[in-house]
N, C-alpha and C. Protein backbone atom coordinates (compact mmCIF):
# COMPACT_ATOMS: atom_id res chain seq x y z
N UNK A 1 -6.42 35.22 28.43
CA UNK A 1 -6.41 34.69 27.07
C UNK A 1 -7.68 35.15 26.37
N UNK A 2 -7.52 35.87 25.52
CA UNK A 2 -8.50 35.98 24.97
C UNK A 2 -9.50 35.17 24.33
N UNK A 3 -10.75 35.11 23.49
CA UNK A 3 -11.07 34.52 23.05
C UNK A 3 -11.20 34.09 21.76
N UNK A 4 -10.86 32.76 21.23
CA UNK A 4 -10.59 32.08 19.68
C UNK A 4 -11.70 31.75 18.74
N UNK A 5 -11.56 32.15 17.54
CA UNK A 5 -12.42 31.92 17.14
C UNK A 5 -12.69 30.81 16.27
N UNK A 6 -13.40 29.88 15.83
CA UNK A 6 -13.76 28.71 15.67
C UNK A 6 -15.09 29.03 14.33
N UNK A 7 -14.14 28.77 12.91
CA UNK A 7 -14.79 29.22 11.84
C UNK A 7 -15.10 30.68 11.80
N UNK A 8 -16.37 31.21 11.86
CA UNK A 8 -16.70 32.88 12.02
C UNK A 8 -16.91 33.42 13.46
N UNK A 9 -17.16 32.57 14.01
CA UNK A 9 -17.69 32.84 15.67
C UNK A 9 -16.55 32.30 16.55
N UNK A 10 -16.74 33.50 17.61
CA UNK A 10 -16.09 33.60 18.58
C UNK A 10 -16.12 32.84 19.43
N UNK A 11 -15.45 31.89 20.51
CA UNK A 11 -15.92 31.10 21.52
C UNK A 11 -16.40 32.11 22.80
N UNK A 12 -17.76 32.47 22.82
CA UNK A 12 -18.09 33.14 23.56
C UNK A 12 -18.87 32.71 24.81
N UNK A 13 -19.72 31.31 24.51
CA UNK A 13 -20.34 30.87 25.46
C UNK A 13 -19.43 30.26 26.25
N UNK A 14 -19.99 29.57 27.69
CA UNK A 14 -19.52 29.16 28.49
C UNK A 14 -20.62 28.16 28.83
N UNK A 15 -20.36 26.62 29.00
CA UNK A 15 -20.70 25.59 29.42
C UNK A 15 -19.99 25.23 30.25
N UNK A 16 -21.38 24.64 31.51
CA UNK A 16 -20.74 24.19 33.08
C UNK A 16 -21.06 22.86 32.84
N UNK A 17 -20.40 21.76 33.63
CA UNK A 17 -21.11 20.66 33.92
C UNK A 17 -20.09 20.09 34.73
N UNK A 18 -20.82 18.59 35.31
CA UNK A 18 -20.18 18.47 36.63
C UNK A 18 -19.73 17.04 36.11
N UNK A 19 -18.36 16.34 36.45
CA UNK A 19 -17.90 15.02 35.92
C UNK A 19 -17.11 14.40 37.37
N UNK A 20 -17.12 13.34 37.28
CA UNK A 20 -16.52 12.49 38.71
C UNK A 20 -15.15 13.47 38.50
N UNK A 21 -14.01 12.69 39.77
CA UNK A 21 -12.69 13.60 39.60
C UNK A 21 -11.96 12.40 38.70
N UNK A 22 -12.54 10.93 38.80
CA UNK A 22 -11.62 10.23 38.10
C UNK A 22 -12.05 10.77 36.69
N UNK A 23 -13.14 10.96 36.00
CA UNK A 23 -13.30 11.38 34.55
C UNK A 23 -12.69 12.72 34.13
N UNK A 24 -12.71 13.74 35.01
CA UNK A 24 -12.22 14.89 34.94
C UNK A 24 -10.57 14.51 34.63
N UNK A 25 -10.01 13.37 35.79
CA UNK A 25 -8.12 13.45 35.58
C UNK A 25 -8.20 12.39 34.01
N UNK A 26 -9.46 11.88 33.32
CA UNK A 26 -9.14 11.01 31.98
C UNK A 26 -9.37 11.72 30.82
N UNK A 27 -9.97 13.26 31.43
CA UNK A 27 -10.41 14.05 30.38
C UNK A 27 -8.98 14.90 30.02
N UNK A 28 -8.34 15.19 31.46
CA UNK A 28 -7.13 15.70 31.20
C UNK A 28 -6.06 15.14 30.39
N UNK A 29 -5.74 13.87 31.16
CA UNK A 29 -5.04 12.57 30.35
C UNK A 29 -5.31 12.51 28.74
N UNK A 30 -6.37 12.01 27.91
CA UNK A 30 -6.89 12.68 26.83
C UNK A 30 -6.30 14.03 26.33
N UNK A 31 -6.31 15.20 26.67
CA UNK A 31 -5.83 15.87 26.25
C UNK A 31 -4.72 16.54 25.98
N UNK A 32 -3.82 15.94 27.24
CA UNK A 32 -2.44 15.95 27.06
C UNK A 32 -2.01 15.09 25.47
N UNK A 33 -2.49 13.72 25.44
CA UNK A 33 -1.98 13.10 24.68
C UNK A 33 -2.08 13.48 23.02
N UNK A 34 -3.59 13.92 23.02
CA UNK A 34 -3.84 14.96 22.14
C UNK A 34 -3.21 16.15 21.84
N UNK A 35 -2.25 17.13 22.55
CA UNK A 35 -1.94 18.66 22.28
C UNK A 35 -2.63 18.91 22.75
N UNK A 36 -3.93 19.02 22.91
CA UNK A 36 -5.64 19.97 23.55
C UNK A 36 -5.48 20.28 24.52
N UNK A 37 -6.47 21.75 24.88
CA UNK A 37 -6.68 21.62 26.08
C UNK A 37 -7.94 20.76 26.67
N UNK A 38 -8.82 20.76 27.87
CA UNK A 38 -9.54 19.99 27.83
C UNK A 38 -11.15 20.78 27.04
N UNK A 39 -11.04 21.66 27.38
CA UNK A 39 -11.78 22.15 26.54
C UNK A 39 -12.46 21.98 24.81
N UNK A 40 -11.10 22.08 24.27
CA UNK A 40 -10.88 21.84 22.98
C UNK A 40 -11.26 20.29 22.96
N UNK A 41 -11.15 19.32 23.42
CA UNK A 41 -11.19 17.88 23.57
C UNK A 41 -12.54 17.30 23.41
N UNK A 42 -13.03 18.26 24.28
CA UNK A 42 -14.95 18.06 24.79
C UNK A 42 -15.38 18.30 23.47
N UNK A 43 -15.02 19.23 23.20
CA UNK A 43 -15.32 20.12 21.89
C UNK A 43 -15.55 19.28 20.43
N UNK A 44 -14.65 18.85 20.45
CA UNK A 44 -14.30 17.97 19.07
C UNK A 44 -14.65 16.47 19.42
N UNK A 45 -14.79 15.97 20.69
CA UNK A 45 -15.56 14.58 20.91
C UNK A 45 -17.29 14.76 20.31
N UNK A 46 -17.61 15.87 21.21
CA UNK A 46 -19.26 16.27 21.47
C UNK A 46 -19.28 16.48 19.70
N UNK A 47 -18.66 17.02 19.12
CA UNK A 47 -19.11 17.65 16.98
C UNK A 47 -18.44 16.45 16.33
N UNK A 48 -17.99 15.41 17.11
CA UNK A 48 -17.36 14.51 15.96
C UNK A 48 -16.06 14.77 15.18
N UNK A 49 -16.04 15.75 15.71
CA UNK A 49 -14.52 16.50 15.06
C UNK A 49 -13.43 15.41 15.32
N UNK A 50 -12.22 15.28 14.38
CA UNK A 50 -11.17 14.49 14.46
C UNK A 50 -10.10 15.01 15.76
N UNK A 51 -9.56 13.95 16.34
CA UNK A 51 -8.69 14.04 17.42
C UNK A 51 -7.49 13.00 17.41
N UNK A 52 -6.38 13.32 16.78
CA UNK A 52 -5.41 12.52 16.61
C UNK A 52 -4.08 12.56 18.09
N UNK A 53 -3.99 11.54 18.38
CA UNK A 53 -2.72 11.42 19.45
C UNK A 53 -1.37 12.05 19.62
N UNK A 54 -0.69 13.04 19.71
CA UNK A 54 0.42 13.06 19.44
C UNK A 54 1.43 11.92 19.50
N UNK A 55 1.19 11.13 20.35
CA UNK A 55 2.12 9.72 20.46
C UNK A 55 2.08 9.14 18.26
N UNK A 56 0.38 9.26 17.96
CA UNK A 56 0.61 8.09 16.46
C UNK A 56 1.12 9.52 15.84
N UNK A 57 1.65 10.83 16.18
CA UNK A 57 2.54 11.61 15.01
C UNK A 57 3.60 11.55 15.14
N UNK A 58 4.27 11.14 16.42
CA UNK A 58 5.69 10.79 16.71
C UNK A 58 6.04 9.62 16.03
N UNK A 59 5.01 8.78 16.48
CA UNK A 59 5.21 7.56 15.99
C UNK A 59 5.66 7.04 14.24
N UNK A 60 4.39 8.09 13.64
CA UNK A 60 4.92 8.27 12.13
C UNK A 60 6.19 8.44 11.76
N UNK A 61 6.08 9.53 12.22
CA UNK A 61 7.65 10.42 11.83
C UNK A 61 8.83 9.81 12.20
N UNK A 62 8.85 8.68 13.58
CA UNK A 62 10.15 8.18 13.71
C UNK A 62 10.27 6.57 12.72
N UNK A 63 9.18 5.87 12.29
CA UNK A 63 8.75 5.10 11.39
C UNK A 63 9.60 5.74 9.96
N UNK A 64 8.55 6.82 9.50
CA UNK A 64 9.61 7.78 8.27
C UNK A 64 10.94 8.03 8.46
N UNK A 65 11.68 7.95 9.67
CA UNK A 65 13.21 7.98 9.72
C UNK A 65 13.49 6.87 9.45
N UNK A 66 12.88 6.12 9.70
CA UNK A 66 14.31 4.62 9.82
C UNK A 66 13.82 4.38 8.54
N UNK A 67 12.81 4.41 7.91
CA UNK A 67 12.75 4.27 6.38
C UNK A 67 14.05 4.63 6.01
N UNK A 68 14.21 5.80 6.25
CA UNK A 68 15.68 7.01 5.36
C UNK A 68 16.87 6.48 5.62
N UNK A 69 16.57 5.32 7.13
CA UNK A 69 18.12 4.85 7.46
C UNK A 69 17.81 3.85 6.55
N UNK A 70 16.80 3.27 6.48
CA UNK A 70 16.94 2.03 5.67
C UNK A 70 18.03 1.65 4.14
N UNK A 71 16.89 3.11 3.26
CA UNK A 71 17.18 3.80 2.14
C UNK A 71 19.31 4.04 1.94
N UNK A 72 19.48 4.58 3.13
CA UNK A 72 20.49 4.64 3.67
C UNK A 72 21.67 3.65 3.30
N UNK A 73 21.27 2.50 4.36
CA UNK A 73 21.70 1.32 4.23
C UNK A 73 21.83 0.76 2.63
N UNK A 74 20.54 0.59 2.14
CA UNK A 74 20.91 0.60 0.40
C UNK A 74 22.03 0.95 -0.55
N UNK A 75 21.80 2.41 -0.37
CA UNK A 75 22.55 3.29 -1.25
C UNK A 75 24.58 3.01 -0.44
N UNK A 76 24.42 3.07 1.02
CA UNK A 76 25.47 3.08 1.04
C UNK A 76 26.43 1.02 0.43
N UNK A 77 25.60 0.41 0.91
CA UNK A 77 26.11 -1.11 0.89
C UNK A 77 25.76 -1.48 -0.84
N UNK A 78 25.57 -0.37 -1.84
CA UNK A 78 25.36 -0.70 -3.38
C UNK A 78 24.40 -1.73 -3.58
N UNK A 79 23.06 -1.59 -2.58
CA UNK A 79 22.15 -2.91 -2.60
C UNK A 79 22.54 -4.80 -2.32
N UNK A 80 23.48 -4.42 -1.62
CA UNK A 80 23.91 -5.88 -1.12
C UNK A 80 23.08 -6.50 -0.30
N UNK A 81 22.23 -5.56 0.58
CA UNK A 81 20.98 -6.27 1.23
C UNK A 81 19.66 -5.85 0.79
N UNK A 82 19.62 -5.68 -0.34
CA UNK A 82 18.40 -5.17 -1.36
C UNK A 82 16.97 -6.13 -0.96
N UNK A 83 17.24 -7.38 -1.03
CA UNK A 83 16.20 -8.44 -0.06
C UNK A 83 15.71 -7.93 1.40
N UNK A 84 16.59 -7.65 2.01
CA UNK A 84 16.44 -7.61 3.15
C UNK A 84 15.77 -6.10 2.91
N UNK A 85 16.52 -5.15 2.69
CA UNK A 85 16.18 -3.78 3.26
C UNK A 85 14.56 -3.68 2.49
N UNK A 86 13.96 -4.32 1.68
CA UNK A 86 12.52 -4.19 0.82
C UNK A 86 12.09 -4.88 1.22
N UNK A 87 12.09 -5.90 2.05
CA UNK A 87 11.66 -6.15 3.60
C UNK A 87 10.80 -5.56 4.47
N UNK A 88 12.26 -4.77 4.77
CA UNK A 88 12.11 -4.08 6.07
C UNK A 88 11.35 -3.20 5.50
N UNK A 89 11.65 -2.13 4.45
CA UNK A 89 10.33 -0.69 4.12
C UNK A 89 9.30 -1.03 3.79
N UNK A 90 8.92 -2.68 3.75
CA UNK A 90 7.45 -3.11 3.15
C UNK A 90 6.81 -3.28 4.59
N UNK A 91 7.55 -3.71 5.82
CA UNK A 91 7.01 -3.60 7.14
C UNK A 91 7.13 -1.98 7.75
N UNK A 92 8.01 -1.32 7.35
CA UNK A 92 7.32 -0.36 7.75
C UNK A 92 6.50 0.43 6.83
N UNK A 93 6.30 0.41 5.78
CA UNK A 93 4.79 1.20 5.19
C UNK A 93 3.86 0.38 5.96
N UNK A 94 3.47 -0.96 6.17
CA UNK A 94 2.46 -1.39 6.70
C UNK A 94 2.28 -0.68 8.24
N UNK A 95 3.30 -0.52 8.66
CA UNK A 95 3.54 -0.27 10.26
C UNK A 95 2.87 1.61 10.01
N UNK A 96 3.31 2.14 9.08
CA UNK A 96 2.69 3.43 8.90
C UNK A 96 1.27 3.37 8.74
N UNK A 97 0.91 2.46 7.79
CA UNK A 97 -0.35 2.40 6.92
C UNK A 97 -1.27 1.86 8.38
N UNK A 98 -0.70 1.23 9.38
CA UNK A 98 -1.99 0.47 10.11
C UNK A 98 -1.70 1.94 11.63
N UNK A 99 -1.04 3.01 11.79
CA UNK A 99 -0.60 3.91 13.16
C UNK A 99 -2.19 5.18 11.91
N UNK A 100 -1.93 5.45 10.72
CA UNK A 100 -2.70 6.42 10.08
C UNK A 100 -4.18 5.82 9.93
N UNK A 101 -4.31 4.65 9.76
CA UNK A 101 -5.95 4.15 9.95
C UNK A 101 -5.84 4.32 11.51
N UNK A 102 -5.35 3.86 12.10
CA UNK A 102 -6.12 4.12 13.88
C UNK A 102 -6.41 5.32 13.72
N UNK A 103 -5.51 6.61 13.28
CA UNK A 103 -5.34 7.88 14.15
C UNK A 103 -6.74 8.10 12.91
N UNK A 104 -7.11 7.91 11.82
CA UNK A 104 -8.35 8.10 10.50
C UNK A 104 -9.08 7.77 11.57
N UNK A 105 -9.26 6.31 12.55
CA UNK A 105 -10.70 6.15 13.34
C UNK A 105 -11.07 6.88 14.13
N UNK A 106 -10.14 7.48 14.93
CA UNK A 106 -10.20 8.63 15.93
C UNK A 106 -9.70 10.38 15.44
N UNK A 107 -9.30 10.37 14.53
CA UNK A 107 -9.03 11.88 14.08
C UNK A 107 -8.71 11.60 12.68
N UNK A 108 -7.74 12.77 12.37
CA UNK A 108 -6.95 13.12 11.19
C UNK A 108 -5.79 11.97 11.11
N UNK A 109 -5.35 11.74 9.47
CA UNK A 109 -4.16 11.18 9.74
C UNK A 109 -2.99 11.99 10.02
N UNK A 110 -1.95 11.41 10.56
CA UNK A 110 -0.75 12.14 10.68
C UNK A 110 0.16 12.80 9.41
């Protein structure tokens, strides 16, 4: 694999260091959940850089579906559960609004 570059510079150095094996398998863990490798992980912990979960982008996006079923539900029932279904999309914007502040404390939003 060659090497990536990161703004103008190349990742050329190489940093060693030594971590228990349980921190090493939480560094991995971490990065799975992230997309990252572990590398990339260290990377963006150590600069402060944002690190968002893939679990809170799934999480969004299947949140944004059932919105659409919701929407759904509306349009098809001519607003017969208009109460109910503005409800339900007012719990899930909140349910969005509180998965994008976690992933804001620890990374990017989704």
């Amino acid at each position: 694999m060659p090497f990536t570059l990161k703004g103008s510079d190349a990742l050329s150095t190489k940093v060693d260091m030594r971590v228990t094996a349980t921190e090493k398998e939480q560094l991995k863990e971490d990065a799975v959940l992230a997309g990252l490798s572990v590398g990339e992980l260290v990377r963006r912990r150590f600069f402060g850089r944002p690190i968002v979960a893939s679990a809170d982008i799934v999480m969004v996006k299947e949140l944004r579906r059932l919105g659409g079923l919701l929407k759904l539900v509306h349009q098809q029932s001519s607003g017969a559960y208009s109460a109910e279904t503005a409800a339900a999309l007012a719990e899930l914007r909140a349910a969005i609004s509180a998965v994008a502040k976690r992933a804001g404390a620890g990374g990017d939003k989704p």
